[in-house]
C-alpha atoms as a PDB file:
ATOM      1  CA  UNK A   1      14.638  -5.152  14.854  1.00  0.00           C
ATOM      2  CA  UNK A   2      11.455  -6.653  13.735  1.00  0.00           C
ATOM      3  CA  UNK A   3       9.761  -6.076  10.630  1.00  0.00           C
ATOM      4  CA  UNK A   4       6.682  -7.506   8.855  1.00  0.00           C
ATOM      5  CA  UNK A   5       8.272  -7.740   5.059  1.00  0.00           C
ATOM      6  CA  UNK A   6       4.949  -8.988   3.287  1.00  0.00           C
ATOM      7  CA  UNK A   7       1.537  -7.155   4.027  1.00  0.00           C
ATOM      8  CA  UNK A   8      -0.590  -5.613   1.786  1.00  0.00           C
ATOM      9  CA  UNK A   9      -2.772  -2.037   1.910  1.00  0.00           C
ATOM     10  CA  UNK A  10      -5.539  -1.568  -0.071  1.00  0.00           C
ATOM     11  CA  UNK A  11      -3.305  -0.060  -2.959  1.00  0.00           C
ATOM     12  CA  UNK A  12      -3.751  -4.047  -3.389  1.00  0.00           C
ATOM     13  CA  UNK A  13      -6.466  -5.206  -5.181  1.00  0.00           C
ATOM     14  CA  UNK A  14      -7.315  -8.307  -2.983  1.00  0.00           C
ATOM     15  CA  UNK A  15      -6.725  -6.349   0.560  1.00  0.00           C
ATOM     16  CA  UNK A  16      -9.370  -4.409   2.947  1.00  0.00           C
ATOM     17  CA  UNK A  17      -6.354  -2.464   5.298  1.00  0.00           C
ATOM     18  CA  UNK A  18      -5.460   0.863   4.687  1.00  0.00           C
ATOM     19  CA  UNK A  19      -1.751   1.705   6.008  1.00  0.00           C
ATOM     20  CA  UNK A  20      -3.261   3.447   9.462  1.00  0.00           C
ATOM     21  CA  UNK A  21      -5.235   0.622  10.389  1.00  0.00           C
ATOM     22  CA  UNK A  22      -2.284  -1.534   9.856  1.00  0.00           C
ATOM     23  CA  UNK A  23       0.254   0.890  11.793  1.00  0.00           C
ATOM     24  CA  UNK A  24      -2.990   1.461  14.785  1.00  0.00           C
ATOM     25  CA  UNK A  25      -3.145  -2.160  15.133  1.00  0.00           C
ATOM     26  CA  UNK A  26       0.254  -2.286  15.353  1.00  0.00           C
ATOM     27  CA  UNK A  27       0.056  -0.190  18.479  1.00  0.00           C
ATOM     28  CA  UNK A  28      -2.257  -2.428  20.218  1.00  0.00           C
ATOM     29  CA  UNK A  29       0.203  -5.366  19.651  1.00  0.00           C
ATOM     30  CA  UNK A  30       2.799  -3.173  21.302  1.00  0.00           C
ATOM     31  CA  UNK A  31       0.097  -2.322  24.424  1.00  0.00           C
ATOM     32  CA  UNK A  32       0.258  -6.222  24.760  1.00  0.00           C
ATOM     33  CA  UNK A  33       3.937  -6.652  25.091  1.00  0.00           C
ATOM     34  CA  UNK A  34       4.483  -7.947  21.454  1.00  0.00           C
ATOM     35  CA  UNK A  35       7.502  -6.176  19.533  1.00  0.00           C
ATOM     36  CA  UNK A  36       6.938  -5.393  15.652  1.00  0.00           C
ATOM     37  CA  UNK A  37       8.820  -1.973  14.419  1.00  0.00           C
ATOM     38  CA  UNK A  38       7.803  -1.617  11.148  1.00  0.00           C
ATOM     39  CA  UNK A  39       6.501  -3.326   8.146  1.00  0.00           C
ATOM     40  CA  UNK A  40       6.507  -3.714   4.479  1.00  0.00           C
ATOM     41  CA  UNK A  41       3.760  -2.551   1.990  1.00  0.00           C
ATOM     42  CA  UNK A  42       4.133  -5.630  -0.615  1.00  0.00           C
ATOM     43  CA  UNK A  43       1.432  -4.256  -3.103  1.00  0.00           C
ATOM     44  CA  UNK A  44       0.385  -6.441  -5.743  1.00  0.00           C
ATOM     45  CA  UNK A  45       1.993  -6.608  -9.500  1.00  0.00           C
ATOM     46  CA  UNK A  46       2.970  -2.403  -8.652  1.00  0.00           C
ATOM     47  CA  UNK A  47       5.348  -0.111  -7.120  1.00  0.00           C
ATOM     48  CA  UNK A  48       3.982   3.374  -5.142  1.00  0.00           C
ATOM     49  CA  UNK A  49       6.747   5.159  -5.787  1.00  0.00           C
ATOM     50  CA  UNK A  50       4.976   8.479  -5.672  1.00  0.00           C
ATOM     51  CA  UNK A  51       2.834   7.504  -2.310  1.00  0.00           C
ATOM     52  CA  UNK A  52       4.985   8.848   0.635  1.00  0.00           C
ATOM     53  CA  UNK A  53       3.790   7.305   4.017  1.00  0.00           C
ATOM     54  CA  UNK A  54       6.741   9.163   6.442  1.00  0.00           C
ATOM     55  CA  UNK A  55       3.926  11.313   7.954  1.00  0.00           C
ATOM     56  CA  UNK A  56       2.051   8.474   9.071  1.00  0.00           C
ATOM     57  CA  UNK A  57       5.302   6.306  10.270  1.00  0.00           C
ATOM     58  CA  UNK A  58       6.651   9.004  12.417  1.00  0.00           C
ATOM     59  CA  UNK A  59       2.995   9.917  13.808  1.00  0.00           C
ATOM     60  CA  UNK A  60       2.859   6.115  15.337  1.00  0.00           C
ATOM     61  CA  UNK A  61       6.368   5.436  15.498  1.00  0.00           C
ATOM     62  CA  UNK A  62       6.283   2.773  12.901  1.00  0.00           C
ATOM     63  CA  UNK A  63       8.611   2.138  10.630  1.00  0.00           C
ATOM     64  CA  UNK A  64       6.838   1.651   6.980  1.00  0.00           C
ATOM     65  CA  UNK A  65       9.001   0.902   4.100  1.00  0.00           C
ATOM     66  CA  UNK A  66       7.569  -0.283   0.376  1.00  0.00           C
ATOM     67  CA  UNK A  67       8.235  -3.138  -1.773  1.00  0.00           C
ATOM     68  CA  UNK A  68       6.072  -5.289  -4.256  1.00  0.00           C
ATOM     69  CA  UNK A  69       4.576  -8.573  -4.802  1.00  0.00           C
ATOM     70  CA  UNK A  70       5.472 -10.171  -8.895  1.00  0.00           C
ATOM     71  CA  UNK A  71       3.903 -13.043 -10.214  1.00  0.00           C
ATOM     72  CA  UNK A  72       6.502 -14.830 -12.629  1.00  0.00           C
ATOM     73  CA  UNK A  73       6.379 -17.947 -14.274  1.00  0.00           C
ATOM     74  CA  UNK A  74       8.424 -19.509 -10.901  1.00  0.00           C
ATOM     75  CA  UNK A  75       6.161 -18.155  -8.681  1.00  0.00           C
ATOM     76  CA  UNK A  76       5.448 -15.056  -6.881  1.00  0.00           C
ATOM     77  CA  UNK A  77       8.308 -13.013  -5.574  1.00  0.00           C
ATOM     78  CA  UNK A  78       8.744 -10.438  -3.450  1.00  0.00           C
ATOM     79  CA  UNK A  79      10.864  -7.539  -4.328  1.00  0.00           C
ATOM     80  CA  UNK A  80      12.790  -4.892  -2.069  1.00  0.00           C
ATOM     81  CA  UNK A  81      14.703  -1.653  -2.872  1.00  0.00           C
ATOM     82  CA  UNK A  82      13.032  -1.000  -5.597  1.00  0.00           C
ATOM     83  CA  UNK A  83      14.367   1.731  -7.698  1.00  0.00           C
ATOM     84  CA  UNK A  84      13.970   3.645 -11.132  1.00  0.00           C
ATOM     85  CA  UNK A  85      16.873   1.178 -12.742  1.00  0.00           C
ATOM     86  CA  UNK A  86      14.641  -1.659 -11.658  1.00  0.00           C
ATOM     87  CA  UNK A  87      11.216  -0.140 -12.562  1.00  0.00           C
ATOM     88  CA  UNK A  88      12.482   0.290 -16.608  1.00  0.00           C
ATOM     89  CA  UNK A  89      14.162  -2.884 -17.006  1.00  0.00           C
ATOM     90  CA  UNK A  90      11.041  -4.652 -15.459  1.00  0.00           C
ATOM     91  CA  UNK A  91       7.575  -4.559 -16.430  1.00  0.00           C
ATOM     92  CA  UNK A  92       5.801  -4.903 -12.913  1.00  0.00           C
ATOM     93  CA  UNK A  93       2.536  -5.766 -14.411  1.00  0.00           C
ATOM     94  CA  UNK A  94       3.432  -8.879 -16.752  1.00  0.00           C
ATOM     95  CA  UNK A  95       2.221 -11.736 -15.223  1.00  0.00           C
ATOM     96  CA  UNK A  96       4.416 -14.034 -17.577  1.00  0.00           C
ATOM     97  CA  UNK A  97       7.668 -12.652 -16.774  1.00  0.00           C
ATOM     98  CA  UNK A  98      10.419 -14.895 -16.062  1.00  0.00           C
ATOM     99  CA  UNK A  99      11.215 -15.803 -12.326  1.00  0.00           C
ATOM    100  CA  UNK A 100      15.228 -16.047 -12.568  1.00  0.00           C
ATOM    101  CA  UNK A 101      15.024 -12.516 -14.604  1.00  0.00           C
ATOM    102  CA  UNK A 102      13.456 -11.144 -12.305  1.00  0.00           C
ATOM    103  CA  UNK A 103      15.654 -12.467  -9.569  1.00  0.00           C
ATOM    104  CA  UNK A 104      18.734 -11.249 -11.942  1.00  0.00           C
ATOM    105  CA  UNK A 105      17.324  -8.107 -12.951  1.00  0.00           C
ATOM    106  CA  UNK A 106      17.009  -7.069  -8.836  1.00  0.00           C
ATOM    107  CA  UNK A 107      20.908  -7.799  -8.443  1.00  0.00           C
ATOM    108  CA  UNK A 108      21.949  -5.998 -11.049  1.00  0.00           C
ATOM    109  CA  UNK A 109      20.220  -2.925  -9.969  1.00  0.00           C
ATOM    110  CA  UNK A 110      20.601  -3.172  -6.399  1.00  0.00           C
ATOM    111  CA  UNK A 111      17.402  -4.565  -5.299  1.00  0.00           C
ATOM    112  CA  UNK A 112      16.846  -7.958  -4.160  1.00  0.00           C
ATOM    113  CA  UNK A 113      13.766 -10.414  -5.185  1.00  0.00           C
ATOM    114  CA  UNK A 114      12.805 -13.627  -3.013  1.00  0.00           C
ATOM    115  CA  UNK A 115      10.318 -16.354  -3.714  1.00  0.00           C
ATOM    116  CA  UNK A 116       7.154 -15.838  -1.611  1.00  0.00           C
ATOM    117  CA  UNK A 117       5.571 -18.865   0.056  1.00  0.00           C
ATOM    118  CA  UNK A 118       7.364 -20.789  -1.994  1.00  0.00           C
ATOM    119  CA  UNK A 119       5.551 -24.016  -0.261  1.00  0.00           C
ATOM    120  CA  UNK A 120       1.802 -22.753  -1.670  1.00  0.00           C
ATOM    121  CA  UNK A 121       0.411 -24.907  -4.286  1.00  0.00           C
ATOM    122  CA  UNK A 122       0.371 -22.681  -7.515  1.00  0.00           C
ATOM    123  CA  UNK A 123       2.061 -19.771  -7.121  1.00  0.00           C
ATOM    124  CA  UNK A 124       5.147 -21.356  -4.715  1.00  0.00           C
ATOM    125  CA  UNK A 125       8.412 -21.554  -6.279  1.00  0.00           C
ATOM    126  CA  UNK A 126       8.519 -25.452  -5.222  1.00  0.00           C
ATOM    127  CA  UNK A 127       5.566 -26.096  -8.454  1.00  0.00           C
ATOM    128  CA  UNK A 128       8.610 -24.780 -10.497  1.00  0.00           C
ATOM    129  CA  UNK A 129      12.024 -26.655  -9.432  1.00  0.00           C
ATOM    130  CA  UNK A 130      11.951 -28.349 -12.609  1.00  0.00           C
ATOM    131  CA  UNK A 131      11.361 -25.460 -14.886  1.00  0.00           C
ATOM    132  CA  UNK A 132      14.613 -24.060 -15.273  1.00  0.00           C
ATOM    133  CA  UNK A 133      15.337 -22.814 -11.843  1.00  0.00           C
ATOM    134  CA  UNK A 134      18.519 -22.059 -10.377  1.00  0.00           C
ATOM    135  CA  UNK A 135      18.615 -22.049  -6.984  1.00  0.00           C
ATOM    136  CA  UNK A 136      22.327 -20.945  -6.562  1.00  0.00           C
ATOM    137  CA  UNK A 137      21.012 -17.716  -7.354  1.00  0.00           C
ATOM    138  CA  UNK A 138      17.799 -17.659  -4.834  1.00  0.00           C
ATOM    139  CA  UNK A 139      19.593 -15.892  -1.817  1.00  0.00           C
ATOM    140  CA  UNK A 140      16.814 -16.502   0.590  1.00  0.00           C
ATOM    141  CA  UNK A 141      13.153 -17.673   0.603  1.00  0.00           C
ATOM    142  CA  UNK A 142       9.958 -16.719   2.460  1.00  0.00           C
ATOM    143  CA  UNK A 143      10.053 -19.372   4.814  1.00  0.00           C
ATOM    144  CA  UNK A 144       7.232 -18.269   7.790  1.00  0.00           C
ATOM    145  CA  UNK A 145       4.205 -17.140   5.837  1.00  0.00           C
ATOM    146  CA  UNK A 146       1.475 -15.791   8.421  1.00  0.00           C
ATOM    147  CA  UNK A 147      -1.516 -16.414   5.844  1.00  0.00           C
ATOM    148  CA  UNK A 148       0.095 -20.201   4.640  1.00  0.00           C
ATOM    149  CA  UNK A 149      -2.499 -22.913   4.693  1.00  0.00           C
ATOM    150  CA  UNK A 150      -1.513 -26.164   6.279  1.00  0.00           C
ATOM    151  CA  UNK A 151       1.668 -28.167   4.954  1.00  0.00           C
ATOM    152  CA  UNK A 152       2.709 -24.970   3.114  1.00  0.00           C
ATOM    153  CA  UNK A 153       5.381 -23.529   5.608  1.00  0.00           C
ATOM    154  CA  UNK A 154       6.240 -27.054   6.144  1.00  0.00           C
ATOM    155  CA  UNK A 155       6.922 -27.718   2.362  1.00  0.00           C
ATOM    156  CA  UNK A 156       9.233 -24.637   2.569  1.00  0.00           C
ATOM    157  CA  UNK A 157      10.795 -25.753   5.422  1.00  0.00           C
ATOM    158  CA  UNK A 158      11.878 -29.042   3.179  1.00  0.00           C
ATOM    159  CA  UNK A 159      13.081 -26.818   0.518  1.00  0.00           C
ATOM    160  CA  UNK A 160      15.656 -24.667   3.060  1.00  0.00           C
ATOM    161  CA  UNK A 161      16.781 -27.762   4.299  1.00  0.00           C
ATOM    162  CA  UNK A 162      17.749 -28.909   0.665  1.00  0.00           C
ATOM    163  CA  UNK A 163      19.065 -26.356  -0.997  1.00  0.00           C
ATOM    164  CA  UNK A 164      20.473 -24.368   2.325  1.00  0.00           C
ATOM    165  CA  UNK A 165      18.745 -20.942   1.817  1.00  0.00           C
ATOM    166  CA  UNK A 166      17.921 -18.368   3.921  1.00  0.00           C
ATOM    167  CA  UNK A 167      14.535 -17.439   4.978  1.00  0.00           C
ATOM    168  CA  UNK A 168      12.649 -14.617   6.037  1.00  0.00           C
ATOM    169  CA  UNK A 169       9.289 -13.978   7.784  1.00  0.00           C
ATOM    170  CA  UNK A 170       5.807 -11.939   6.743  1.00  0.00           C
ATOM    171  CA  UNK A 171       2.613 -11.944   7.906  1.00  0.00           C
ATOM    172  CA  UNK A 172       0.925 -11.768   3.682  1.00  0.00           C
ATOM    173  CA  UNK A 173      -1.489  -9.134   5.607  1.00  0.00           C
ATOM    174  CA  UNK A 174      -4.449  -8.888   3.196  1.00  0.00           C
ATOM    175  CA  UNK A 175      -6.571  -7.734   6.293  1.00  0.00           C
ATOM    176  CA  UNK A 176      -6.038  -5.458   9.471  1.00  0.00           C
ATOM    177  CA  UNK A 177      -5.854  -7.888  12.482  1.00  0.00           C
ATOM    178  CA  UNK A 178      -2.902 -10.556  10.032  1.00  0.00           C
ATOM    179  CA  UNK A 179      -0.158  -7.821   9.985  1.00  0.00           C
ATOM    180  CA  UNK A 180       2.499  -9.086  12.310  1.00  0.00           C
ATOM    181  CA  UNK A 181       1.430 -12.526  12.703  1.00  0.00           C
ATOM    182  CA  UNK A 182       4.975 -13.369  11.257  1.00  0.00           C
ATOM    183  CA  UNK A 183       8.206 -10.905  10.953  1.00  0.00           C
ATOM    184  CA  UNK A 184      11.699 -11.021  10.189  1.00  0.00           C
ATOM    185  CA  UNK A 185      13.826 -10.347  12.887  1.00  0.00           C
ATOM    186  CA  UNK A 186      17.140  -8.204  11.974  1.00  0.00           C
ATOM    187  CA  UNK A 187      20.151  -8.461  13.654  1.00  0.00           C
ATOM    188  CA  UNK A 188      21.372  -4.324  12.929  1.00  0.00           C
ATOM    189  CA  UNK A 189      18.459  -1.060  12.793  1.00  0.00           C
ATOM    190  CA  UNK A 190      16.979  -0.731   9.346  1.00  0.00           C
ATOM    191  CA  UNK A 191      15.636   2.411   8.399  1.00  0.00           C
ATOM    192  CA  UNK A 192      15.171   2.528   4.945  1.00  0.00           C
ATOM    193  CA  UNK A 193      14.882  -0.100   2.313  1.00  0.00           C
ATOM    194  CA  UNK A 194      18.553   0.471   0.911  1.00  0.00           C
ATOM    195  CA  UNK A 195      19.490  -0.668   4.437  1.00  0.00           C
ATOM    196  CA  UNK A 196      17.331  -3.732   4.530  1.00  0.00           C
ATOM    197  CA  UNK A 197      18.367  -5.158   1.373  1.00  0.00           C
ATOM    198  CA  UNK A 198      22.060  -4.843   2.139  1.00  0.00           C
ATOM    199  CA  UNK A 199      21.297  -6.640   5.341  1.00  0.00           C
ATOM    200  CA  UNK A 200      19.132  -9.408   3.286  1.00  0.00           C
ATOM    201  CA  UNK A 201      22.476  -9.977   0.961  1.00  0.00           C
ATOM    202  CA  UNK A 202      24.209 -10.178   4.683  1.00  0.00           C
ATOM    203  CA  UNK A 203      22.125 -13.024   5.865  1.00  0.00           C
ATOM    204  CA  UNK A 204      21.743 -10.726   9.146  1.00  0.00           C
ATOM    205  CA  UNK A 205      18.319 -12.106   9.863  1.00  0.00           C
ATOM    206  CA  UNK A 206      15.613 -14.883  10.953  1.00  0.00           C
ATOM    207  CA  UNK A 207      11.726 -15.414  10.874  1.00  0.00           C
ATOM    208  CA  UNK A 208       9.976 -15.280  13.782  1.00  0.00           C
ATOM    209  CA  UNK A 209       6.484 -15.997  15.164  1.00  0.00           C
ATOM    210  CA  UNK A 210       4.762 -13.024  16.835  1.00  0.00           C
ATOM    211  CA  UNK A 211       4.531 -14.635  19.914  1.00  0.00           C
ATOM    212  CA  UNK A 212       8.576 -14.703  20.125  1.00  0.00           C
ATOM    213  CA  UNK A 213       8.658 -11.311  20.133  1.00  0.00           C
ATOM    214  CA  UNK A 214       7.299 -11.394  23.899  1.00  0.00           C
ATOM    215  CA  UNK A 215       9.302 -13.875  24.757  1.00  0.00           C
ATOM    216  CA  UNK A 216      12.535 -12.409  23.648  1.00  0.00           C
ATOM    217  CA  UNK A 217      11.439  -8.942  25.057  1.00  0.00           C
ATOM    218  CA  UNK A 218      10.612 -10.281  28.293  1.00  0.00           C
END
């Protein structure tokens, strides 16, 4: 199963996609042969808990799950299975928080938070190794970022290879024709996001390009 895990609607505050344009283009990537099945909304520094997009997913056959993007002082991180535990103990909008909180807090409340192009100068976990963090508790990193800028998948590349993590895949949609450029693929159905974080903690998945999606589908 292939999912986009980092893509972001206009709920965000840098993005121009709404969901359907996402989910219709989508479509024409299937018309071509491509495989994507669903995707992630990774809004910015918030949670929609109360938006409710199942109308929309089963009108194009698209799965669409919801998760966030946090800045931290490590970094930006993306978060899935976020739940009401998780949304008192954390304060999405704090800009300050700390990274290896966060990435406890998740855990302990059944969610799951991984460093987001951790290879971007800035706001990549790899401006922050020396700053207190522990990657024996990073279970896996974004390591094929659709929107990276040269060197920056590359530098996260360098970082799996040292520390052993795994990665995932997202396209960091902020406009309609970048969702699906890169996915995660899953090795077991996901339907909701309970499902896909269990599978995260399983290590029962891989990035992929778009363009492997053809090839693997014939």
């Amino acid at each position: 199963m292939f999912l986009d895990l980092h893509c972001h609607s206009i709920s965000s505050d840098d993005s121009r996609a709404t969901v359907e344009q996402f989910l219709k283009w989508t479509t024409s990537l299937r018309k071509r042969g491509y495989r994507m099945d669903g995707l992630v909304l990774t809004e910015h520094r918030k949670f929609d808990r109360d938006v409710d997009y199942s109308l929309l997913s089963q009108q194009y056959g698209i799965l669409v799950l919801k998760g966030s993007e946090l800045d931290t002082t490590h970094g930006h991180f993306l978060v899935f299975g976020v739940n009401d535990r998780l949304l008192k103990e954390v304060d999405f909008t704090n800009i300050r928080m700390n990274g290896m909180e966060l990435v406890r807090a998740a855990r302990d409340t059944g969610a799951i938070a991984i460093p987001a192009h951790p290879g971007r100068v800035g706001i990549g976990l790899m401006n922050f190794l020396n700053d207190g963090v522990d990657m024996s508790r990073i279970h896996a990193v974004e390591g094929l970022n659709g929107s990276a800028r040269t060197g920056e998948n590359e530098r996260a590349e360098d970082l799996v290879r040292t520390y052993g993590v795994a990665t995932t895949g997202g396209s960091d949609a902020h406009f309609v024709s970048g969702i699906g450029l890169c996915l995660t693929e899953f090795s077991a159905p996901v339907q909701s996001e309970e499902e896909m974080v269990a599978q995260l903690y399983a290590g029962s998945f891989r990035p992929v390009r778009l363009e492997e999606t053809k090839v693997l589908t014939g």
